[in-house]
PDB file of N, CA and C in Angstrom:
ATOM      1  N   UNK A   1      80.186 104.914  58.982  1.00  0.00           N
ATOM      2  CA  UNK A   1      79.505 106.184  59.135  1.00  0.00           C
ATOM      3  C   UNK A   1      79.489 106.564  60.618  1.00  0.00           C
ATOM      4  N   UNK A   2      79.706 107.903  60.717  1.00  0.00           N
ATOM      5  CA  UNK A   2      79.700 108.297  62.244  1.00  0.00           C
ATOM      6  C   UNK A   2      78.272 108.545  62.476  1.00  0.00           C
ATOM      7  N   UNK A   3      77.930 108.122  63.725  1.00  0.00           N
ATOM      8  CA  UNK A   3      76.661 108.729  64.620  1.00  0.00           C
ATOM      9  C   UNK A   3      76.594 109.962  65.140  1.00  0.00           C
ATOM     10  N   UNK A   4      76.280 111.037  64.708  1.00  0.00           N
ATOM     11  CA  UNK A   4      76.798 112.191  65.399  1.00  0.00           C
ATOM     12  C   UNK A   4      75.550 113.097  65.617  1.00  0.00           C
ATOM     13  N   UNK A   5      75.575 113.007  66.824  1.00  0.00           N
ATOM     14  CA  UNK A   5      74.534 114.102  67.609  1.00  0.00           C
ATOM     15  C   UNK A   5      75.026 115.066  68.623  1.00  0.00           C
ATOM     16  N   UNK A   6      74.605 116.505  67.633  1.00  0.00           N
ATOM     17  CA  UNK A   6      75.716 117.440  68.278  1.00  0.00           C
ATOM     18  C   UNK A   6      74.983 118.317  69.981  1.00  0.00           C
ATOM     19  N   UNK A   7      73.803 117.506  70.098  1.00  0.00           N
ATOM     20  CA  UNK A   7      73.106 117.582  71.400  1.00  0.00           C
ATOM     21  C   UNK A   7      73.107 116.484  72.375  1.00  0.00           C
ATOM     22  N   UNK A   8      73.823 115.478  72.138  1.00  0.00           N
ATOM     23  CA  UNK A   8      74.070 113.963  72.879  1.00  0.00           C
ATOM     24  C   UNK A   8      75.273 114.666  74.300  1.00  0.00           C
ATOM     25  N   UNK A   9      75.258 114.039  75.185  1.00  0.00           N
ATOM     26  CA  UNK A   9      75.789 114.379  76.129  1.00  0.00           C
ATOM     27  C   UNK A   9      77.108 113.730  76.324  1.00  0.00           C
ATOM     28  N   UNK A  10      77.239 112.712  75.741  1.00  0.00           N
ATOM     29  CA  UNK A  10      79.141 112.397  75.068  1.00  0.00           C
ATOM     30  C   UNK A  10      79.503 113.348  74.379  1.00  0.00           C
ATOM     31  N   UNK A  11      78.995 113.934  73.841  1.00  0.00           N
ATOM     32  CA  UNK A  11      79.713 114.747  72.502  1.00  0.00           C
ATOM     33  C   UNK A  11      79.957 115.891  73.108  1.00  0.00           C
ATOM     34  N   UNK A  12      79.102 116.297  74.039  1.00  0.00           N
ATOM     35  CA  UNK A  12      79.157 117.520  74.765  1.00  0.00           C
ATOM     36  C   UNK A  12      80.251 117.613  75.793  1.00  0.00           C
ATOM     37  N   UNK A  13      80.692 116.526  76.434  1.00  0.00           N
ATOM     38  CA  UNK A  13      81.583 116.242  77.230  1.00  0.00           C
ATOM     39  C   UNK A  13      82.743 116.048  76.747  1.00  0.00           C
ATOM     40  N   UNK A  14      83.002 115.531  75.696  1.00  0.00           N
ATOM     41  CA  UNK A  14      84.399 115.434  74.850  1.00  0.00           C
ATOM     42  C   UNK A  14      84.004 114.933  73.409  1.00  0.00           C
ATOM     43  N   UNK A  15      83.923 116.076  72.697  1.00  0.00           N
ATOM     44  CA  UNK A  15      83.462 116.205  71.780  1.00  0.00           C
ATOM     45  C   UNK A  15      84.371 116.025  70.207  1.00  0.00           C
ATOM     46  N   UNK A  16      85.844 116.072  70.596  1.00  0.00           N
ATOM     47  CA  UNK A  16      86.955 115.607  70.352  1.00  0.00           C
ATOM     48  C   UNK A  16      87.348 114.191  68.877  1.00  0.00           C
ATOM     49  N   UNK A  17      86.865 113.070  69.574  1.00  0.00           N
ATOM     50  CA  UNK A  17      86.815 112.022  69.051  1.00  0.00           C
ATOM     51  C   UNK A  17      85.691 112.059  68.030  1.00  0.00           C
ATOM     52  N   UNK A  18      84.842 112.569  68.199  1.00  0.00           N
ATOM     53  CA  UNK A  18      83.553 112.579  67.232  1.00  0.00           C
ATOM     54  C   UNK A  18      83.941 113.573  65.925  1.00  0.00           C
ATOM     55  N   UNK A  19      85.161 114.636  66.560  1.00  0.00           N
ATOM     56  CA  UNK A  19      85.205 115.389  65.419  1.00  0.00           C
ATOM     57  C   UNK A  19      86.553 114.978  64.576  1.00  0.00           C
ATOM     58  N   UNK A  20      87.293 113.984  65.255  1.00  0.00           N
ATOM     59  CA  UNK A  20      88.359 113.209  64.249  1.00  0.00           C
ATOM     60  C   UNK A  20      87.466 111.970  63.366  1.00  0.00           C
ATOM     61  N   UNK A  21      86.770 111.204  63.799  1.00  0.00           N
ATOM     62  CA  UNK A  21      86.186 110.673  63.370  1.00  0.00           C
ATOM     63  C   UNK A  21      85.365 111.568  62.043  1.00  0.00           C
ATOM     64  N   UNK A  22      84.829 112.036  62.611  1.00  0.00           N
ATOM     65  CA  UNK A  22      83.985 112.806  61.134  1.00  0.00           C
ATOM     66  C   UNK A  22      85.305 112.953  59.679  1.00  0.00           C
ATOM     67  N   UNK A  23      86.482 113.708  60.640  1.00  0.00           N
ATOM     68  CA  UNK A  23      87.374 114.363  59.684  1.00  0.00           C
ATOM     69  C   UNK A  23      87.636 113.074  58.782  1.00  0.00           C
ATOM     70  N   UNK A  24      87.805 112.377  59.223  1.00  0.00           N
ATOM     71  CA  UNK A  24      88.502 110.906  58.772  1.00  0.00           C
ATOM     72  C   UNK A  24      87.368 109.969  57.594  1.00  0.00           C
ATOM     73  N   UNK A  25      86.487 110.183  58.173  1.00  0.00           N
ATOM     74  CA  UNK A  25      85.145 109.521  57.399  1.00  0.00           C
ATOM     75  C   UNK A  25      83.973 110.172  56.135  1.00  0.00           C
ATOM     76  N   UNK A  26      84.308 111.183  56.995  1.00  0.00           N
ATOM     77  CA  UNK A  26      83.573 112.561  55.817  1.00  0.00           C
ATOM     78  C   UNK A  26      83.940 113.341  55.690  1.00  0.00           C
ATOM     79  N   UNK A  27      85.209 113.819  55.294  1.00  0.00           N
ATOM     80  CA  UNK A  27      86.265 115.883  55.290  1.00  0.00           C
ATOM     81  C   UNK A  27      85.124 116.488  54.638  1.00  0.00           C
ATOM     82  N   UNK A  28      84.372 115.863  53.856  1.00  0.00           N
ATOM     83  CA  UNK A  28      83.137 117.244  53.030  1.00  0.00           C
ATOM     84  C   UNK A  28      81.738 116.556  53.067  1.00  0.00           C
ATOM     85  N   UNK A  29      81.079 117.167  54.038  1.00  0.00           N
ATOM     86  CA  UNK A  29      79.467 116.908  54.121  1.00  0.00           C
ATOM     87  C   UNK A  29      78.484 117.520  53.314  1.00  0.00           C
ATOM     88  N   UNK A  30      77.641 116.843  52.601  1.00  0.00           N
ATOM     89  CA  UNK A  30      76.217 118.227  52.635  1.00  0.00           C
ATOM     90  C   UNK A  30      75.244 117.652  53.227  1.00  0.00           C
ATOM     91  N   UNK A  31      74.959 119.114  53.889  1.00  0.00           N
ATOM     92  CA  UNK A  31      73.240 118.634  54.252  1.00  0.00           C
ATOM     93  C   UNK A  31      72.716 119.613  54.249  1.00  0.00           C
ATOM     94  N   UNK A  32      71.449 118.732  53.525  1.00  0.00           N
ATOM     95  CA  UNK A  32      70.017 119.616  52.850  1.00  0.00           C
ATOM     96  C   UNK A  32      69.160 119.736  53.517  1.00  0.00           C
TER      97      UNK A  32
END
């Protein structure tokens, strides 16, 4: 599972890797 905090200051800086990762781990999210 990815850690993903879209206010974290890695993510903000290269935000990149967090969003292959997601693609790769979760292509379809929900959240309630």
């Amino acid at each position: 599972m990815v850690d993903y905090n879209p206010f974290a200051y890695e993510v903000h800086e290269d935000p990149y890797p967090y969003y292959r990762a997601l693609r790769e781990q979760a292509p379809l999210y929900r959240n309630e």
